[in-house]
Protein backbone atom coordinates (compact mmCIF):
# COMPACT_ATOMS: atom_id res chain seq x y z
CA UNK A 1 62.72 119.78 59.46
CA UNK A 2 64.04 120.60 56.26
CA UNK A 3 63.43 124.29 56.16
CA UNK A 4 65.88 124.74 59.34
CA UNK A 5 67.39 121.31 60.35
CA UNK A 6 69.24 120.28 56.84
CA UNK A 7 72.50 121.66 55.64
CA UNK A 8 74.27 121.50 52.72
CA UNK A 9 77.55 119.35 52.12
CA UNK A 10 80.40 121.08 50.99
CA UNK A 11 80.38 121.67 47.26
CA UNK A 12 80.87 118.11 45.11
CA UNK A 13 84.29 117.82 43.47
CA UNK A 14 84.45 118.98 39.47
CA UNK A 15 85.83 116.76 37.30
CA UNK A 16 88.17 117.75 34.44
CA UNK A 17 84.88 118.01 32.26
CA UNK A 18 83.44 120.52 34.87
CA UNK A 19 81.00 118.21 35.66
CA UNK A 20 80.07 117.98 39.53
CA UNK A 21 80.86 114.62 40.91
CA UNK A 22 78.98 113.31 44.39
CA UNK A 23 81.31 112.41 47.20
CA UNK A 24 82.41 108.27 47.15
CA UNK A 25 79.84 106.44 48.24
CA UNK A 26 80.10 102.54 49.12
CA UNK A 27 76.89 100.63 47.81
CA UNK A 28 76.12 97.06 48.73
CA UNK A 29 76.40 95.34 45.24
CA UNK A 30 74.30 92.50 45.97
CA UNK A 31 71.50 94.52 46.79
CA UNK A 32 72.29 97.01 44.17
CA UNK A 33 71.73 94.24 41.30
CA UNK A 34 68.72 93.01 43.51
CA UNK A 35 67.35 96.14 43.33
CA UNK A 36 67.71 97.45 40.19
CA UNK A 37 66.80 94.36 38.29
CA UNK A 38 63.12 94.50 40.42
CA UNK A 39 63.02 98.54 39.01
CA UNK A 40 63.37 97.21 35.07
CA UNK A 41 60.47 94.75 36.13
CA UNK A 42 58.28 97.21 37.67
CA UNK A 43 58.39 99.62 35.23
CA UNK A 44 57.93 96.44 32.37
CA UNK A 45 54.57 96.63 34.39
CA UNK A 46 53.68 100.19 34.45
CA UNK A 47 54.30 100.34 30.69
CA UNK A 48 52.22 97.44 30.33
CA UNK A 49 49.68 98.57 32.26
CA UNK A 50 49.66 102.37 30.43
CA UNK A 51 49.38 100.65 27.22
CA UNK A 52 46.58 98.85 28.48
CA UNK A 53 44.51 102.11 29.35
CA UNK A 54 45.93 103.63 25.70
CA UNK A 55 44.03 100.41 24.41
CA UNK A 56 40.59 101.07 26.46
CA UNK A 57 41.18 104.19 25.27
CA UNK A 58 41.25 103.95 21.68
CA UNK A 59 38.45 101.35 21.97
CA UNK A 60 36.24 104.04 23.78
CA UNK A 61 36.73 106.34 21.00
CA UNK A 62 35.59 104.34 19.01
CA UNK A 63 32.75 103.29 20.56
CA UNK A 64 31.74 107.49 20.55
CA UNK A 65 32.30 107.59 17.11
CA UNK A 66 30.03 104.77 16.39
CA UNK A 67 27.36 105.84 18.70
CA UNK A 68 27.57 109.41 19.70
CA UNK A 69 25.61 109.92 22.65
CA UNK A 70 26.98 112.12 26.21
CA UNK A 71 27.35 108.73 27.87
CA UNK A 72 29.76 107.45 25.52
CA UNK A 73 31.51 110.59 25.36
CA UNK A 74 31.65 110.67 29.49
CA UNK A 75 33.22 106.91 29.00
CA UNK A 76 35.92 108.38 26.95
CA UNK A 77 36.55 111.17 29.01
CA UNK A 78 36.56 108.94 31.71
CA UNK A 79 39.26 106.40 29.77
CA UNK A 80 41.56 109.56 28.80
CA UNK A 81 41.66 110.21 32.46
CA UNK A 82 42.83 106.94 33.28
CA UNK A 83 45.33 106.44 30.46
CA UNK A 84 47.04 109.91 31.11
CA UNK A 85 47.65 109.05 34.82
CA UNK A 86 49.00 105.59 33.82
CA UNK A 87 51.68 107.39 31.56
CA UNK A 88 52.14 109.80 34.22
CA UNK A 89 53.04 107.22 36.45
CA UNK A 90 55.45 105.76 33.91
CA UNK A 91 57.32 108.87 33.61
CA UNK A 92 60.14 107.82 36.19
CA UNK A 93 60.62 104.86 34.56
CA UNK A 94 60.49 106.10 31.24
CA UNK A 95 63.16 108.61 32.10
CA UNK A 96 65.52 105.76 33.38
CA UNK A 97 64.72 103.92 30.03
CA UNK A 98 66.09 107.09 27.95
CA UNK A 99 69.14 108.30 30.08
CA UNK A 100 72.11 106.99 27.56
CA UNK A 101 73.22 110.04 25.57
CA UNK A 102 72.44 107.64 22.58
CA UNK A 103 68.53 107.26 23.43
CA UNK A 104 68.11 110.86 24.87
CA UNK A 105 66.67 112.09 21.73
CA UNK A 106 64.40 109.10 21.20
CA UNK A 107 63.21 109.55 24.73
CA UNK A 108 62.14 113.36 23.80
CA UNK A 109 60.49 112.46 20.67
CA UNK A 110 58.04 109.65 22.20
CA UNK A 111 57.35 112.23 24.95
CA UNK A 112 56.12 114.87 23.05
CA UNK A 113 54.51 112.26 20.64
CA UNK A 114 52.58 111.31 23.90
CA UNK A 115 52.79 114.41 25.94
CA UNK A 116 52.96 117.66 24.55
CA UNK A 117 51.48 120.69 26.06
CA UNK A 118 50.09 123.26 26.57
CA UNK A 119 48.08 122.89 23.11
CA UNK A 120 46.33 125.42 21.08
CA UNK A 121 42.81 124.62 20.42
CA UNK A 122 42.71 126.65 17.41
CA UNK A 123 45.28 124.47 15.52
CA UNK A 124 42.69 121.47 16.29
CA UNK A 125 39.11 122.70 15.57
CA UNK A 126 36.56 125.46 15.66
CA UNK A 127 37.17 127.85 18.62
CA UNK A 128 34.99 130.78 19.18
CA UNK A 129 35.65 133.36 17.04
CA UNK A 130 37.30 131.28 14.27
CA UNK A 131 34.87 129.30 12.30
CA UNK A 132 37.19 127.57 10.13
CA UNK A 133 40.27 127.31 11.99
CA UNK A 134 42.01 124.00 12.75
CA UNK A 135 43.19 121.28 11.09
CA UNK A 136 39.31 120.10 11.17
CA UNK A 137 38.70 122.50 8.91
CA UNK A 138 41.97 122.52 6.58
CA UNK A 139 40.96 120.34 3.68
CA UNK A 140 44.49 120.59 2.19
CA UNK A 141 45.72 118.30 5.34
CA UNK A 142 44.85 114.85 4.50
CA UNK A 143 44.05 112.86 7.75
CA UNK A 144 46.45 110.12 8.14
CA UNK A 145 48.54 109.83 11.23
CA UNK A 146 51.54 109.90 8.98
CA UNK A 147 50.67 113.90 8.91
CA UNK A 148 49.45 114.13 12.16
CA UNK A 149 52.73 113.46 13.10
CA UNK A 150 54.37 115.76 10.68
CA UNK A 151 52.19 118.50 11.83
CA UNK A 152 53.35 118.00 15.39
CA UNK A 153 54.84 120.90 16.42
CA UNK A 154 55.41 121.96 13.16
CA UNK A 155 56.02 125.95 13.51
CA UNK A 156 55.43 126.69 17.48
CA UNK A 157 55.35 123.97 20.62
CA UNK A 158 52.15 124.61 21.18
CA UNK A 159 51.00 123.29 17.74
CA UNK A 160 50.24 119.64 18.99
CA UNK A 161 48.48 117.49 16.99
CA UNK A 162 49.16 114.15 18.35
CA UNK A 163 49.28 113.14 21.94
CA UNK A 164 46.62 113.57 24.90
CA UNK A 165 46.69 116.80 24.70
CA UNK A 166 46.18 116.95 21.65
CA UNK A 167 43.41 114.23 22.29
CA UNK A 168 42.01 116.16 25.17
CA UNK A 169 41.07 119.12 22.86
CA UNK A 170 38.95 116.76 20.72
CA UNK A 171 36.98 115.20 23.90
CA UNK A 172 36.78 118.27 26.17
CA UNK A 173 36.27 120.79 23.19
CA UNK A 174 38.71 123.84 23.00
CA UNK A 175 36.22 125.53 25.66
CA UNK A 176 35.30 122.78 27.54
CA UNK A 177 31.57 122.56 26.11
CA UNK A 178 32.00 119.59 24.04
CA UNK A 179 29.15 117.68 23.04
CA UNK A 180 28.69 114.36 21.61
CA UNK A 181 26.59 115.82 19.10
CA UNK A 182 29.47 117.15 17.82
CA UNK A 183 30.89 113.78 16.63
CA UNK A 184 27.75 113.20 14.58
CA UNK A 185 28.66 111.57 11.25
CA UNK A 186 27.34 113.96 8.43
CA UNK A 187 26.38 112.34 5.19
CA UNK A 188 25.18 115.12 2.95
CA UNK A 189 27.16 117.09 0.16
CA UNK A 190 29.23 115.74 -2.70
CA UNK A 191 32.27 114.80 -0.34
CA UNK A 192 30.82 114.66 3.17
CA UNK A 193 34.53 113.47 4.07
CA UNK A 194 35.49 116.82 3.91
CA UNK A 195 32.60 118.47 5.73
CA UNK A 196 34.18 119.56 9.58
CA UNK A 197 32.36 116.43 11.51
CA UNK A 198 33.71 114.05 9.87
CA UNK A 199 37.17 115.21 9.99
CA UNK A 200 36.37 115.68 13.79
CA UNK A 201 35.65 112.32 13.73
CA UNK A 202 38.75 111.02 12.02
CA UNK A 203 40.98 113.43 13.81
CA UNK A 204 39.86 112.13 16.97
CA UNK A 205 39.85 108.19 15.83
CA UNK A 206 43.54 109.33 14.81
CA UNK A 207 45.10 110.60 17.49
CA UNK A 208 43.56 108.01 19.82
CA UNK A 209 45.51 105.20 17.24
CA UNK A 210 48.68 107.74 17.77
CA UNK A 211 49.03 107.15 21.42
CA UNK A 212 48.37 103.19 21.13
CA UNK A 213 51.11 102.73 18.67
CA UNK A 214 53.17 104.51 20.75
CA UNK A 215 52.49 102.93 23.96
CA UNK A 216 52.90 99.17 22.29
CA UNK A 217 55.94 100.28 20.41
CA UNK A 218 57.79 101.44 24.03
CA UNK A 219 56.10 97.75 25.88
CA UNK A 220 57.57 95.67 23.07
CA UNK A 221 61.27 97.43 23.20
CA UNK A 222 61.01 96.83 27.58
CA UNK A 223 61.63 93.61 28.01
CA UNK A 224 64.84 92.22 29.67
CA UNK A 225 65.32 89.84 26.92
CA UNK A 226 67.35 91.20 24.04
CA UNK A 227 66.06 95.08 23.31
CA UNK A 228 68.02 97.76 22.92
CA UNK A 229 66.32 99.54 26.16
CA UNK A 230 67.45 96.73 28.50
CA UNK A 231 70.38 95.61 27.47
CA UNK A 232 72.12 99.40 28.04
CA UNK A 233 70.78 99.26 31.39
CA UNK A 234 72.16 95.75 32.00
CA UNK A 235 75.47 96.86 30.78
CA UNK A 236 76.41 98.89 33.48
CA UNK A 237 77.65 97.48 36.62
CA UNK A 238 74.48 97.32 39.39
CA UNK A 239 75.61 100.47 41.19
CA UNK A 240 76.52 102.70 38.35
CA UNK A 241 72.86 101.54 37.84
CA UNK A 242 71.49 102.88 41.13
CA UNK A 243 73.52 106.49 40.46
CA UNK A 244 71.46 106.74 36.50
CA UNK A 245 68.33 106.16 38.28
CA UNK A 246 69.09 108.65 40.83
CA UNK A 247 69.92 111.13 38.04
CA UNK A 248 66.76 110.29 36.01
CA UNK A 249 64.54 110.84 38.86
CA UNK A 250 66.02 114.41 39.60
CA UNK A 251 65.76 114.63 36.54
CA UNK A 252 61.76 114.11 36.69
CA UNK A 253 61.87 116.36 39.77
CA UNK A 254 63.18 119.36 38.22
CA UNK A 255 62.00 119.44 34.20
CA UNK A 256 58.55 117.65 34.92
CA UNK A 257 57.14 118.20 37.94
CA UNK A 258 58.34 121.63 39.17
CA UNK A 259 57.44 123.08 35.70
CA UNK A 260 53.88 121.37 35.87
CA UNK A 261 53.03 123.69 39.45
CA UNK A 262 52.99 127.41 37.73
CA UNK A 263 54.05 129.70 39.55
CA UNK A 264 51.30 132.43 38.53
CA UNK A 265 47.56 132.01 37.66
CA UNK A 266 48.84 132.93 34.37
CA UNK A 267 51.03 129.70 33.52
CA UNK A 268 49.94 127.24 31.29
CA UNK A 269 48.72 123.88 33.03
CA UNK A 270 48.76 120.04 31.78
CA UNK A 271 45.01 118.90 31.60
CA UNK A 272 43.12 122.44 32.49
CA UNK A 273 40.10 121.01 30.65
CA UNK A 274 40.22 117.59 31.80
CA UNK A 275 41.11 119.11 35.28
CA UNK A 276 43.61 116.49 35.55
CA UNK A 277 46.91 118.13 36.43
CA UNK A 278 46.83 117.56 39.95
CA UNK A 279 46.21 113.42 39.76
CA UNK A 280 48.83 113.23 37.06
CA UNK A 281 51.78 114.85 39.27
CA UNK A 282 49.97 112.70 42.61
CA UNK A 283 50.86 109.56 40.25
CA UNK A 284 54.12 110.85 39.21
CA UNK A 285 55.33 111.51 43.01
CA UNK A 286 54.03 107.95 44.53
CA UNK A 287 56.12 105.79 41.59
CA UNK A 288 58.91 107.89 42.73
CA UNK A 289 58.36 107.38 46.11
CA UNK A 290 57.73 103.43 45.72
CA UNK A 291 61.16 103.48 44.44
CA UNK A 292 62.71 105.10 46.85
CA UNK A 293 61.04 104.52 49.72
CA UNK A 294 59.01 100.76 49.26
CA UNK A 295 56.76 99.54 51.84
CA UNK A 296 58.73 96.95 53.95
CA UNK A 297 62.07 98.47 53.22
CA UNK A 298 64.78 97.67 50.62
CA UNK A 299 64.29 100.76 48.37
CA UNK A 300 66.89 103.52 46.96
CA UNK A 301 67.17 105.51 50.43
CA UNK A 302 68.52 102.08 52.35
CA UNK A 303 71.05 102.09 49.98
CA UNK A 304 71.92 105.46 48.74
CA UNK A 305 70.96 107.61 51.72
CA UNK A 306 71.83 107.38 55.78
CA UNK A 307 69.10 106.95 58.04
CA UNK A 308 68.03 111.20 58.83
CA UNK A 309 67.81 111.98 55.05
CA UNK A 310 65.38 108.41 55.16
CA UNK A 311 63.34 110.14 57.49
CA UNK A 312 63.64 113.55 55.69
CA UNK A 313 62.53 112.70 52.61
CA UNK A 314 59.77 110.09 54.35
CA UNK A 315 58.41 113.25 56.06
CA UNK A 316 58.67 115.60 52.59
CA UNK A 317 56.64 112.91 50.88
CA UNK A 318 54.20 112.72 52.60
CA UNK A 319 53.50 116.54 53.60
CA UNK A 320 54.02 116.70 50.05
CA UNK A 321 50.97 114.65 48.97
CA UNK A 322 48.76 115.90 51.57
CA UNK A 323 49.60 119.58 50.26
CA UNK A 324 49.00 118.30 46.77
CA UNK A 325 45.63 116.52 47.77
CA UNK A 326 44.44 119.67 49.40
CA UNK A 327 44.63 121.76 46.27
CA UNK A 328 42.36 122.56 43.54
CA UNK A 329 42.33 120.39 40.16
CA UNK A 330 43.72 121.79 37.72
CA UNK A 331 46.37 122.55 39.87
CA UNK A 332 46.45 126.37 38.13
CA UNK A 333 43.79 127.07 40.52
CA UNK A 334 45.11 126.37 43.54
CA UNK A 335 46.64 128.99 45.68
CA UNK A 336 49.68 130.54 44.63
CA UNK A 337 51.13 130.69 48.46
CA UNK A 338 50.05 126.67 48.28
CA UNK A 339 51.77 126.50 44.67
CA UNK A 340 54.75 128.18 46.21
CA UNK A 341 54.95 125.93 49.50
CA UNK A 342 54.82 122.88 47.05
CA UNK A 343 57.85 123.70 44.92
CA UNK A 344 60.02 124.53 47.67
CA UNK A 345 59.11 121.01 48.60
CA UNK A 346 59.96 119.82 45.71
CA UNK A 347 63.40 121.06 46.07
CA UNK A 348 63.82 119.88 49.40
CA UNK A 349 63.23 116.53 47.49
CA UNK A 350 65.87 117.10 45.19
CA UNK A 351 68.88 117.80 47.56
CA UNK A 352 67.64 114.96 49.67
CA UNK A 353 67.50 112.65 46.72
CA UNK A 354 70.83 113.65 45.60
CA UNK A 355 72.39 112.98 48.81
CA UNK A 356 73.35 117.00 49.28
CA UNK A 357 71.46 117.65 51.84
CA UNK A 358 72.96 116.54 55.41
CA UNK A 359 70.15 116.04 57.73
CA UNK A 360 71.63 116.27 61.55
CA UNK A 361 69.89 113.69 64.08
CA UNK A 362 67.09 114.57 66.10
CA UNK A 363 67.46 115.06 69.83
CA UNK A 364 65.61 112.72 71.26
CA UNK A 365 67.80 110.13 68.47
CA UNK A 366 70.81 110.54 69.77
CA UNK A 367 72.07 108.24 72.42
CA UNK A 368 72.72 110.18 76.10
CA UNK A 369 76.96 110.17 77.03
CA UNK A 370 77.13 109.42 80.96
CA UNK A 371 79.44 112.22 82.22
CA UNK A 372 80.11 110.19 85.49
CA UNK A 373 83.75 109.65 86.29
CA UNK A 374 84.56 105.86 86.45
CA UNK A 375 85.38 104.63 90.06
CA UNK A 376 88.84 104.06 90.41
């Protein structure tokens, strides 16, 4: 359907700003403040549930450091895995949170607090090769997460130190051979505090406390009750509303999830060693789709889009997910035709979502026109 049956609309207007304007559109307001207040609440929950998994999270670290055996270390792996895809899954949320110009930046910081990758397991630990590399090994780094977080990014984007990528490292191992072994407490030598398992240990405790705090700090600031989050959102009248959440979600289309399916075998992924990349864009896609397109009806397309682009971007969905399902995890492995097939999908999503993309009506839609002369 949409690789031959959609058009384009004509180009959008420019404003005196040069910025492109979509064509007037007349929005039920009653169902515009309807729905946009019940999109604050959901994503209230989705936060609350992702700092939820950042707290069974932190706990499971813990409970490796205490007792290092494989099966606690398989419980944290196992936690990680579910706390990643709950933040995943608050990314179009998040991105509605952050849209004033005022809150961008904030918005960017806590996301590569949380979120940065791809990471370099050398500026984390011991990687083949490199006995002493890392900040394990860097005595003159004290471990507090007031550094961590200075020596986030510091000199290259790779260079994370906080986050779950940076967390992932510590669990998965920069090879993928971690063992729990390796999170041993070592007692001997005049400051066993400095000795490389023990900063392992601290590193890791660390970084797991990183994500927490920022996961409670973004679920105290959501609530509709006076927070500077809310309140912006509130502001603005319920269908400028509808138009910033449409903007944050193509937003999410284009600088999360189209970067996140390489193009090459050569790209960096999200998650290769937790083989995760592929559940974290699935949980991405369906909070975007619940949004738009809710079970029972009532969703952004009712109100935003006419009934063929509905069905379009029903049908893109869903071919989308089953393409997605299909593939390899991480998604770096999958086949690059696949890979390919996906994004154009994922631009197909983005002019329907915009409204751009005119969808004509299906034959067997369209009602027959009697041609028979009327008796006289």
């Amino acid at each position: 359907m949409l690789g031959s049956g959609c058009e384009r609309k004509a180009p959008e207007t420019e404003t005196e700003t040069g910025v492109a304007t979509p064509p007037a559109q007349v929005i039920n307001e009653a169902a515009a403040e309807a729905f946009s207040a019940e999109y604050w609440q959901a994503g209230q929950a989705q936060i609350i549930d992702a700092e939820a998994a950042a707290q069974a999270l932190q706990r499971a670290v813990a409970q490796l450091l205490q007792a290092p055996t494989e099966d606690h270390l398989e419980a944290a792996k196992l936690a990680w895995l579910d706390a990643h895809r709950e933040l995943a899954g608050a990314l179009p949320f998040i991105k509605v949170a952050f849209s004033p110009a005022e809150l961008q930046q904030q918005g960017k910081e806590l996301l590569l607090a949380l979120d940065s990758w791809p990471t370099q397991a050398g500026y984390l630990d011991t990687v083949p090769g490199y006995s002493t590399s890392g900040i394990v090994n860097d005595t003159a780094i004290e471990l507090t997460l007031a550094n961590l977080r200075k020596q986030h990014r510091l000199t290259a984007h790779e260079e994370a130190s906080t986050g779950f990528h940076a967390l992932e490292v510590m669990l998965w191992g920069p090879t993928s051979e971690r063992t729990a072994d390796q999170f041993a407490k070592s007692t001997g030598g005049e400051q066993p505090e400095a000795q490389a398992s023990n900063r392992r240990r601290e590193l890791t405790r660390l970084i797991a406390q990183g994500i927490h705090e920022d996961l409670s700090g973004l679920a105290t600031r959501w609530p509709l009750t006076a927070n500077d989050l809310s309140q912006r959102y509130l502001a603005k009248p319920p269908a400028s509303r509808l138009q910033w959440i449409r903007s944050a979600h193509m937003d999410l289309l284009s600088n999360e999830v189209l970067p996140r399916m390489p193009e090459s075998s050569e790209s960096d992924v999200e998650s290769g060693r937790a083989a995760d990349s592929k559940q974290a864009l699935l949980a991405m896609l369906r909070n975007l789709q619940a949004s738009w397109l809710p079970e029972g009806g009532g969703g952004l397309a009712d109100l935003m889009l006419d009934r063929h682009q509905t069905t379009a971007l029903a049908q893109t969905f869903a071919e989308l997910e089953q393409r997605l399902l299909k593939m390899e995890d991480p998604i770096e492995l999958a086949d690059p035709a696949e890979l390919q097939r996906a994004r154009h999908q994922v631009e197909a999503l983005l002019g329907l979502l915009s409204g751009d993309t005119q969808v004509p009506a299906r034959e067997e839609d369209m009602t027959p026109v009697s041609l028979t002369r009327p008796a006289e």
